[in-house]
Protein backbone atom coordinates (compact mmCIF):
# COMPACT_ATOMS: atom_id res chain seq x y z
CA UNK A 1 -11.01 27.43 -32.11
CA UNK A 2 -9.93 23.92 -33.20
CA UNK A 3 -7.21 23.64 -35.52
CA UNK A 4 -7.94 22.02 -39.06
CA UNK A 5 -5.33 20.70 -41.58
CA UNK A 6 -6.04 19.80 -44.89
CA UNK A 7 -3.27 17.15 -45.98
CA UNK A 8 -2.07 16.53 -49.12
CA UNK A 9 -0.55 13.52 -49.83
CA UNK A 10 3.01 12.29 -48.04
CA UNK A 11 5.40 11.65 -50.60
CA UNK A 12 8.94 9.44 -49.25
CA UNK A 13 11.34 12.16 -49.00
CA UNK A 14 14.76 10.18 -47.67
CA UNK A 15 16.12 8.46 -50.80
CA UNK A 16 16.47 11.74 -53.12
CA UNK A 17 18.04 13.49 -50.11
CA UNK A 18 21.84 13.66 -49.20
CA UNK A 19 23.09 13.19 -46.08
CA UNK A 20 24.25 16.30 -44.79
CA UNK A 21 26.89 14.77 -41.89
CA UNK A 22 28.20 18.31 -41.07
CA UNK A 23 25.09 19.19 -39.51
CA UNK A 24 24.88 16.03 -36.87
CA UNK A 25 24.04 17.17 -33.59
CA UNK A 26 23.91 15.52 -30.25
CA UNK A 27 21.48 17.29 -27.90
CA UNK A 28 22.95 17.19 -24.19
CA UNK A 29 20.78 17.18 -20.97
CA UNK A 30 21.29 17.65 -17.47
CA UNK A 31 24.26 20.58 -16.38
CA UNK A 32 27.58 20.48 -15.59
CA UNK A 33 29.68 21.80 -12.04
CA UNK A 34 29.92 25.69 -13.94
CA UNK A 35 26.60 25.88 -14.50
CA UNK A 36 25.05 25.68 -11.17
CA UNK A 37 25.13 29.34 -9.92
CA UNK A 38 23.74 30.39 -6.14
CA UNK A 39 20.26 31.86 -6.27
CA UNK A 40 19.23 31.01 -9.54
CA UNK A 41 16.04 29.21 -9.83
CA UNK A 42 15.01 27.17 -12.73
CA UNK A 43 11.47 25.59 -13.09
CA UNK A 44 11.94 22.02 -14.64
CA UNK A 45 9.96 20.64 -17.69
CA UNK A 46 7.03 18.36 -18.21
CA UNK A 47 5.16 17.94 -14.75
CA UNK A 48 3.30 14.72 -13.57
CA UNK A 49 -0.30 14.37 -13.14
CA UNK A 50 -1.17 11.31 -11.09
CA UNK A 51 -4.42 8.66 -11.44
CA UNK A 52 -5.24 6.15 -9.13
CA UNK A 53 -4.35 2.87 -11.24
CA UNK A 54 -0.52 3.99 -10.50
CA UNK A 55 -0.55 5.48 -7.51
CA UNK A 56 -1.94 2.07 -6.05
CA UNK A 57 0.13 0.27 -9.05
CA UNK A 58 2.98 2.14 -6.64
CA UNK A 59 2.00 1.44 -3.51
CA UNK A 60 1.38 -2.33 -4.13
CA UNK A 61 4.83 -2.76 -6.13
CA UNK A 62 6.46 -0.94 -3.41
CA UNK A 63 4.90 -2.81 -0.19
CA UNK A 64 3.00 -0.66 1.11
CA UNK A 65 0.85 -1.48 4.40
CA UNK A 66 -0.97 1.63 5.32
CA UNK A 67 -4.27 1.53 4.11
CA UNK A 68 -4.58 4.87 3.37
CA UNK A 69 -3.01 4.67 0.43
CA UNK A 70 -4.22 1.35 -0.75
CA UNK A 71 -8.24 1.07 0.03
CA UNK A 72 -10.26 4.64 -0.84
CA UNK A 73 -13.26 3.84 1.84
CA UNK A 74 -9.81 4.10 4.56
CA UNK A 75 -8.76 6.82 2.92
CA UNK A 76 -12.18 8.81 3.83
CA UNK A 77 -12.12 7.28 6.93
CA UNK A 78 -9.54 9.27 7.73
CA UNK A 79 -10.58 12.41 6.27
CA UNK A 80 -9.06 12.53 2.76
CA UNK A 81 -11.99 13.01 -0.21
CA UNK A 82 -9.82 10.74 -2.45
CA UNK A 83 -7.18 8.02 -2.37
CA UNK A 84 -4.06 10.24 -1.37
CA UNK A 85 -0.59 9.16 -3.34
CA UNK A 86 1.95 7.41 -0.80
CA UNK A 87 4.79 10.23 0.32
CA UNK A 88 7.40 7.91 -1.44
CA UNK A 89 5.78 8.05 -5.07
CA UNK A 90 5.71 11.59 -4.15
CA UNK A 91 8.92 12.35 -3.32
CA UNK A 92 9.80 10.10 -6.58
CA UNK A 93 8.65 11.86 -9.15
CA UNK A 94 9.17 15.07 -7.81
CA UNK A 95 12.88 14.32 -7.64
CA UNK A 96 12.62 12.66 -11.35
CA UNK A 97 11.13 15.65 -12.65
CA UNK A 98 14.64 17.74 -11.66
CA UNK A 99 16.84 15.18 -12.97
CA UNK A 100 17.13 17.09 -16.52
CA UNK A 101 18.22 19.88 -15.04
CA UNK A 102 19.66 19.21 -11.63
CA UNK A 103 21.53 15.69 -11.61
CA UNK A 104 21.45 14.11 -15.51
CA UNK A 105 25.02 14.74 -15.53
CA UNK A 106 25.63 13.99 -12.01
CA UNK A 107 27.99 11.35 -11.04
CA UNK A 108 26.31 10.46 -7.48
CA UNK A 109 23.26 11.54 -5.46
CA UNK A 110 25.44 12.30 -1.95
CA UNK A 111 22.29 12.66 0.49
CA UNK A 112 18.42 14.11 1.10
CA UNK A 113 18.07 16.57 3.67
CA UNK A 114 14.96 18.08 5.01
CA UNK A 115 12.58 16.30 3.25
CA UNK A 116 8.89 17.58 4.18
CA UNK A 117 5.37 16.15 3.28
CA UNK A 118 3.33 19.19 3.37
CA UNK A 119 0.21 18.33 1.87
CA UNK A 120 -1.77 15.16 0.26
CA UNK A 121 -1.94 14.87 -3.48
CA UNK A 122 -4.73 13.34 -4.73
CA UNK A 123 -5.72 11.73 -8.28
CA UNK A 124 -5.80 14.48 -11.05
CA UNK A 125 -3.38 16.54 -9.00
CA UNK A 126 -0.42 17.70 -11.19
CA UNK A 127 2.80 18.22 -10.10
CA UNK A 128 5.56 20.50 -11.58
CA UNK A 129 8.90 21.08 -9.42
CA UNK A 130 11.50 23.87 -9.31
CA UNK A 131 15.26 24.16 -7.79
CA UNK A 132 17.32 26.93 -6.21
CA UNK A 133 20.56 26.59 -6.20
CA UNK A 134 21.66 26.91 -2.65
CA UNK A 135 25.66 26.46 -2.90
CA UNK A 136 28.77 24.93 -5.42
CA UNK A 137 31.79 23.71 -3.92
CA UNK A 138 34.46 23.12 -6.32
CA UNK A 139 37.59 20.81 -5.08
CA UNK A 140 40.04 21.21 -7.44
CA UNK A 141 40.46 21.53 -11.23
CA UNK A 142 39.03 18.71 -13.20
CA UNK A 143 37.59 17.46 -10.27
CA UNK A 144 33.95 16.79 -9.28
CA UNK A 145 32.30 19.32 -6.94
CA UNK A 146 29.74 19.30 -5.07
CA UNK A 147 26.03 20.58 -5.45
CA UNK A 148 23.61 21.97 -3.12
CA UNK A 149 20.27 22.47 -4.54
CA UNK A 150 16.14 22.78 -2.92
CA UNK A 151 13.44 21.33 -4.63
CA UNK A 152 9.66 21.74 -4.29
CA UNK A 153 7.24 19.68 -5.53
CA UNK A 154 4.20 22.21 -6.75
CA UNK A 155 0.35 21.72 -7.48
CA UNK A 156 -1.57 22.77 -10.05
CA UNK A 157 -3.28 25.40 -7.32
CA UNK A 158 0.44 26.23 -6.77
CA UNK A 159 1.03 24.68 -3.66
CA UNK A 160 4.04 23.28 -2.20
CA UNK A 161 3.03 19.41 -1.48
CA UNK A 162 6.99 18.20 -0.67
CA UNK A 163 10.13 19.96 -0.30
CA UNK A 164 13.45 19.15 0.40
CA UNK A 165 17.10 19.88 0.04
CA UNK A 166 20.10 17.32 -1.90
CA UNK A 167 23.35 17.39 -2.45
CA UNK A 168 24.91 16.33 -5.85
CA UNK A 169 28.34 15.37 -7.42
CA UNK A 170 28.72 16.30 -10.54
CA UNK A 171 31.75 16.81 -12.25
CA UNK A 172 33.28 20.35 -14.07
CA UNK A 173 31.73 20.17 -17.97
CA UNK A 174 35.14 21.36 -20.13
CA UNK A 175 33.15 23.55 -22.52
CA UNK A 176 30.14 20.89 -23.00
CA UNK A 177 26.81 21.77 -23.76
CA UNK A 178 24.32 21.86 -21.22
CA UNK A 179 20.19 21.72 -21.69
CA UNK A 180 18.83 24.92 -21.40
CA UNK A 181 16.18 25.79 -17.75
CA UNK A 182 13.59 27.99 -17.76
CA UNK A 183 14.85 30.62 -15.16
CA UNK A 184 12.72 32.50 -12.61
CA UNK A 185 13.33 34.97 -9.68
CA UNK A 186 14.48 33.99 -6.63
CA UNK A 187 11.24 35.67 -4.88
CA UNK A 188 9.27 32.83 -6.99
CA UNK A 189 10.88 30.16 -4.55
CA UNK A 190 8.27 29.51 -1.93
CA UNK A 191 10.52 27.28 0.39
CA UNK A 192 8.34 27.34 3.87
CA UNK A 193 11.00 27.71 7.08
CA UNK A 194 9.62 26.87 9.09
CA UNK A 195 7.79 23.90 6.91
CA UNK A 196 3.67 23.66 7.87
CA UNK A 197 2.09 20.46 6.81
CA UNK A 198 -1.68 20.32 6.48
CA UNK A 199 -3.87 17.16 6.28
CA UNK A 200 -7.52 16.11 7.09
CA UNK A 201 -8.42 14.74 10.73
CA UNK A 202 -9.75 11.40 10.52
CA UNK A 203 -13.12 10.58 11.54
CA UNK A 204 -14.08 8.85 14.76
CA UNK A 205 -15.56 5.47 12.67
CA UNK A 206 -11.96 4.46 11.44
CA UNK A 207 -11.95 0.51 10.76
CA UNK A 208 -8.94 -0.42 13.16
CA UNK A 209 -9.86 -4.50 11.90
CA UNK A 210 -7.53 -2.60 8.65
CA UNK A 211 -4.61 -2.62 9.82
CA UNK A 212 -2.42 -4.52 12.23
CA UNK A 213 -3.35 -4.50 16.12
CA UNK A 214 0.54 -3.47 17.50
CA UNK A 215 1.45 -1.35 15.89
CA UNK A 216 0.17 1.90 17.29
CA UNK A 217 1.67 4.78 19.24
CA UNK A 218 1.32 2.64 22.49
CA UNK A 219 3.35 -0.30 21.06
CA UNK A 220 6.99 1.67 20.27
CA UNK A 221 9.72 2.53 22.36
CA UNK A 222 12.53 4.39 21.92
CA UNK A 223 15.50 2.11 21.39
CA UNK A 224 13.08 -0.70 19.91
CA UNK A 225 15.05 -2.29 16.63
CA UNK A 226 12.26 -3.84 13.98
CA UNK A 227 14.03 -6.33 11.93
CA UNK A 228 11.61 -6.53 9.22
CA UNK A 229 10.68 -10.35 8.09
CA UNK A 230 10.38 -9.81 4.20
CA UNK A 231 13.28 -9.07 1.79
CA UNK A 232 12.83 -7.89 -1.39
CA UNK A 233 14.86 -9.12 -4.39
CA UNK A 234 15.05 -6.45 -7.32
CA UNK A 235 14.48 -7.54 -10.97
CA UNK A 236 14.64 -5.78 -14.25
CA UNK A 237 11.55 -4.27 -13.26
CA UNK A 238 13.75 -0.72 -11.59
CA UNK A 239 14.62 -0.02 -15.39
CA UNK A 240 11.02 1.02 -16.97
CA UNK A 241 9.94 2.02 -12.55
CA UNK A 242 12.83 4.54 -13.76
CA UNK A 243 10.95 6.16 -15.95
CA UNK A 244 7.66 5.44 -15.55
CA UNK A 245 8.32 8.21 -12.15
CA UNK A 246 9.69 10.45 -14.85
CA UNK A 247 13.86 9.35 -14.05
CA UNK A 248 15.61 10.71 -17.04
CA UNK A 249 19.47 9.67 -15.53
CA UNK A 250 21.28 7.40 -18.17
CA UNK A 251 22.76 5.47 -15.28
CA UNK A 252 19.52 3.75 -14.39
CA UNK A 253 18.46 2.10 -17.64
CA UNK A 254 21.06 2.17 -20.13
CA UNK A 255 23.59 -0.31 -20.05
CA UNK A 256 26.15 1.25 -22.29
CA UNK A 257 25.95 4.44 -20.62
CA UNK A 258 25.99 2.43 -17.25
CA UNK A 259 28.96 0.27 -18.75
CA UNK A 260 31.22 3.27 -19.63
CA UNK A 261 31.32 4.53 -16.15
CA UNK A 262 34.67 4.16 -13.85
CA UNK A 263 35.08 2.75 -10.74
CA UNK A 264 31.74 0.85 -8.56
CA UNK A 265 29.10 2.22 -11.02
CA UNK A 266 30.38 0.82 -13.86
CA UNK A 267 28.65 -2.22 -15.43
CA UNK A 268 24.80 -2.71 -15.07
CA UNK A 269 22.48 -0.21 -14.72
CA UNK A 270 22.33 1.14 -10.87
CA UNK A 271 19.08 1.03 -9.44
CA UNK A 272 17.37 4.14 -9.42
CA UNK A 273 17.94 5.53 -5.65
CA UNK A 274 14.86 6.42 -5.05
CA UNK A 275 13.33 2.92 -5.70
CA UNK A 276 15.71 1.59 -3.69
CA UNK A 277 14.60 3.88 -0.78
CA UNK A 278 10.85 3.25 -1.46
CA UNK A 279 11.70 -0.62 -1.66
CA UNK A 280 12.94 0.02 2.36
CA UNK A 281 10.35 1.79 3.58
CA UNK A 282 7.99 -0.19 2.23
CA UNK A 283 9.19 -3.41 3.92
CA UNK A 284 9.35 -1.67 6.64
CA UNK A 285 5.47 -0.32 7.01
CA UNK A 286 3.88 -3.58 8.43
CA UNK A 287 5.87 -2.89 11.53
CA UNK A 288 6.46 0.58 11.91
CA UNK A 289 4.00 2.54 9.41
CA UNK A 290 0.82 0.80 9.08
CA UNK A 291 -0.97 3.21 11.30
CA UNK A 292 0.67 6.55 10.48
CA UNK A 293 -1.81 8.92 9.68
CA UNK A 294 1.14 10.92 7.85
CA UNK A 295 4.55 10.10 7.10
CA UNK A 296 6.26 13.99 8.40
CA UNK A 297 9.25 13.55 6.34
CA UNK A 298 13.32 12.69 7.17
CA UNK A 299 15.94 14.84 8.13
CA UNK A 300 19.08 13.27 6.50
CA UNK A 301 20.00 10.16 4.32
CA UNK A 302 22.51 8.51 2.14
CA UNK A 303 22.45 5.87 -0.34
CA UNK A 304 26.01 3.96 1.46
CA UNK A 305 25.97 1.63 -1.62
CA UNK A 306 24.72 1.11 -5.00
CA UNK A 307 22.22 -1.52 -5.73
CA UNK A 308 21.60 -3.78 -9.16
CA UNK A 309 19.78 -6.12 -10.48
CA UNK A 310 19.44 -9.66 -8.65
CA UNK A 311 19.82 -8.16 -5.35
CA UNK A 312 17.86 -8.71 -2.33
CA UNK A 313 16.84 -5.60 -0.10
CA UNK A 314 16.31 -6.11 3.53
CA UNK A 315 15.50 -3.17 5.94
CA UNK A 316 15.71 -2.49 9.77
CA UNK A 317 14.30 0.06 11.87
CA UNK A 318 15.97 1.78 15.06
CA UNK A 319 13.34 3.62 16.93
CA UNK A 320 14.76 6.93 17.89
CA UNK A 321 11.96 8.86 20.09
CA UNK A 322 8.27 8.48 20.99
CA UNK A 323 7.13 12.14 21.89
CA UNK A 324 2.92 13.21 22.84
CA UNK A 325 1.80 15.22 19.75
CA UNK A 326 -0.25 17.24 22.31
CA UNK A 327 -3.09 18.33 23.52
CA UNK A 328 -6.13 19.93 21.78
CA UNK A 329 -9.34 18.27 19.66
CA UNK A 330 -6.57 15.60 18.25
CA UNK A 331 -3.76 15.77 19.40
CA UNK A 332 -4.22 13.39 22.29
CA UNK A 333 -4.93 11.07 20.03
CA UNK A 334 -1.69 10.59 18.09
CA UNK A 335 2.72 10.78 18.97
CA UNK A 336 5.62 11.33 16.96
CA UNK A 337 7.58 8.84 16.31
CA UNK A 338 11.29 9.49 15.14
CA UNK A 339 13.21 6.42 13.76
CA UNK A 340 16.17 5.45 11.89
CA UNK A 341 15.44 3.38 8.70
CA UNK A 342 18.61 1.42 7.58
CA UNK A 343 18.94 -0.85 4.06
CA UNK A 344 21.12 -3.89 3.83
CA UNK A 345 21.70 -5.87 0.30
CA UNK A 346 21.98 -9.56 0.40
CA UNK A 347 21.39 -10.23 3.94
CA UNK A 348 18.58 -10.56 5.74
CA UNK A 349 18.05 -8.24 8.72
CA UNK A 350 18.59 -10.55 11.39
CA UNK A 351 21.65 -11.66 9.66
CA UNK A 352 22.52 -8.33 9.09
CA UNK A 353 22.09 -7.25 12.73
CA UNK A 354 23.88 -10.52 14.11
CA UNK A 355 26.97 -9.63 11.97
CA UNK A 356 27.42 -6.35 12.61
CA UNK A 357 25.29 -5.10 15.88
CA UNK A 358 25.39 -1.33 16.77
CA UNK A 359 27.82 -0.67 13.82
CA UNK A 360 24.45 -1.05 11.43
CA UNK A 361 23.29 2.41 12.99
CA UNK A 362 26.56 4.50 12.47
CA UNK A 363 26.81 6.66 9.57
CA UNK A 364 29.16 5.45 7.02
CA UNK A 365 30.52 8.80 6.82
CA UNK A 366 31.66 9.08 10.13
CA UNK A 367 33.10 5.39 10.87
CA UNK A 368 36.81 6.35 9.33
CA UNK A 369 37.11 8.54 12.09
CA UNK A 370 36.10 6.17 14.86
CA UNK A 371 38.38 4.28 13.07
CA UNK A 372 35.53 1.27 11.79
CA UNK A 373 35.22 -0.06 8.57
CA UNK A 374 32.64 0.76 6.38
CA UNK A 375 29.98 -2.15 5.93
CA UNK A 376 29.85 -3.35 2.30
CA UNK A 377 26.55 -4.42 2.75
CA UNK A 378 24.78 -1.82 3.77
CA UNK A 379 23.21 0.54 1.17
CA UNK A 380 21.16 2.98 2.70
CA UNK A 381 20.84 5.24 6.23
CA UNK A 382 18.11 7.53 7.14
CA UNK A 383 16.02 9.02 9.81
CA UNK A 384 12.29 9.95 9.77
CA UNK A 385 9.50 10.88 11.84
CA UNK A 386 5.89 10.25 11.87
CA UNK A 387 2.92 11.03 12.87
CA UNK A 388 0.93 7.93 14.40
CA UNK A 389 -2.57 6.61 15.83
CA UNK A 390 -3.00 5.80 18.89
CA UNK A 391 -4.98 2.48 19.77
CA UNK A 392 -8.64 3.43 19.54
CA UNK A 393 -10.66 3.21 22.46
């Protein structure tokens, strides 16, 4: 039954009212160190459902090359009924929808582990994501600890479509307020271990005129390095990407918030991570992704470095592995590829790679102990793997 209001008429309220200061309140979001317990589960709010004007809004802003996700008569080429969303948007809002309750108050994002595409999502899908809390380490008092949470990105068929594991800093809350999550049992968490992904098997009539002629399975090696031509210089336009993929962190678009912080993150608003990591990839697709029938997922990463406004993103690509997928109706028609994706700011890659040669592909975390210095320039480290065509026949 439809619900039916008669109005009477609104009469200004305000002026004949006093202001009752006693009772201002100042709502707080996101969750401080003590409130992350091990086990508990909390399902975050709002959800996401996706239409195809932004998922190819995405995928143009954000460079993509695969057509897959860009022309919908590729896309059912290759076996999908619909134009699928690229894994980055994906993984974007998925993240986004935890910030409220996992990483609002956080003072860094330290790292992605085990990130996992598991299935396509499609226009009208709706997404809705959930955390365990997997472990807090606290350092000392008043100091920031450290977070490990899960995340899974759910459809509305309740069906894990992404899931992976990050670890937060985020600092003890001295009695503040949190906001309240909307708990659920542990046996509610359906984290897949071992991870099964499940996509469509292209058709024999793909168009290979689509997309570029090397680079297929054939045309990698391990130990290849990609420097990738294009940079990309970031504008204001990371502030409303922020939240139109549902980013709720202060950090990202508000510049007092931004300006109050200590230390490197203090002054203008830090480019949302996840953009930044998109941005990469992206640039890095023409030469490396354009014929991956499915982007498996990466197995750790770090943003090294923040990034703001006015600067220019360049990415390189060390190719790690080139393995058969197998035999079987498909599988001799596709190989793994694992590669490292790295992100330099203000450089191009050649420049980047001329400066600082294999030092670009350790991690920054380890170079104090090989006693190397940490490059300033370089703002992101990861390693992926996909799944890719071989040249048709």
């Amino acid at each position: 039954m439809p619900i039916t209001l008669a109005l009477n008429p609104q009469a200004e309220m305000a002026p004949g009212l006093d202001v009752q200061l006693g009772q201002a309140k100042a709502p707080q979001y996101g969750r401080y160190l003590e409130a992350f317990t091990p086990g508990e589960v909390f399902a975050h709010p709002r959800g996401y459902t996706f239409d195809q004007a932004g998922m190819l809004h995405f995928a143009r802003c954000f460079h993509q090359a695969n057509p897959i996700y860009l022309n919908l008569e590729s896309a059912r080429t290759h076996g999908h009924h619909d134009l699928p969303a690229s894994p980055q948007m994906v993984f974007n809002v998925v993240l986004s929808l935890g910030v409220q309750n996992d990483s609002e108050k956080a003072l860094a994002n330290l790292g992605y582990y085990n990130v996992q595409f598991l299935r396509p999502v499609y226009p009208g899908d709706t997404l809705t994501g959930m955390t365990q809390v997997v472990d807090r380490r606290e350092r000392g008092e008043g100091k920031p600890g450290i977070v490990t949470i899960r995340t899974l990105g759910v459809n509305q068929d309740r069906v894990t479509v992404l899931q992976y594991e990050r670890k937060i800093m985020v600092p003890p809350g001295g009695g503040g307020a949190v906001a309240p999550a909307t708990t659920e049992a542990a046996a509610h968490f359906p984290w897949m271990d071992p991870p099964e992904v499940k996509i469509p098997s292209p058709h024999p009539n793909v168009d290979p005129r689509l997309s570029g002629p090397d680079t297929y399975f054939e045309d990698l090696n391990a130990g290849d390095i990609l420097m990738h031509a294009n940079g990309r210089t970031v504008t204001d336009e990371h502030l409303p990407w922020t939240y139109l993929v549902g980013n709720t962190h202060p950090l990202h678009f508000d510049r007092l918030y931004a300006a109050s912080q200590s230390g490197p993150m203090s002054g203008d608003p830090i480019v949302y991570g996840g953009l930044v990591f998109a941005w990469l990839e992206g640039l890095a697709s023409r030469d490396l992704s354009e014929n991956a029938l499915w982007d498996l997922g990466y197995t750790e990463g770090y943003h090294t470095q923040p990034v703001v406004t006015g600067d220019t993103l360049s990415a390189i690509t060390r190719v790690l592995d080139c393995q058969d997928a197998g035999e079987g109706d498909w599988g001799e028609a596709f190989g793994f590829v694992t590669a490292q994706l790295i992100g330099v700011k203000n450089l191009t890659a050649q420049a980047a790679l001329d400066r600082y040669g294999a030092d670009l592909f350790i991690k920054e975390n380890d170079k104090k102990g090989l006693g190397k210095t940490k490059i300033s320039e370089k703002i992101f480290e990861i390693e992926r793997r996909l799944l890719l065509k071989r040249r048709p026949q």
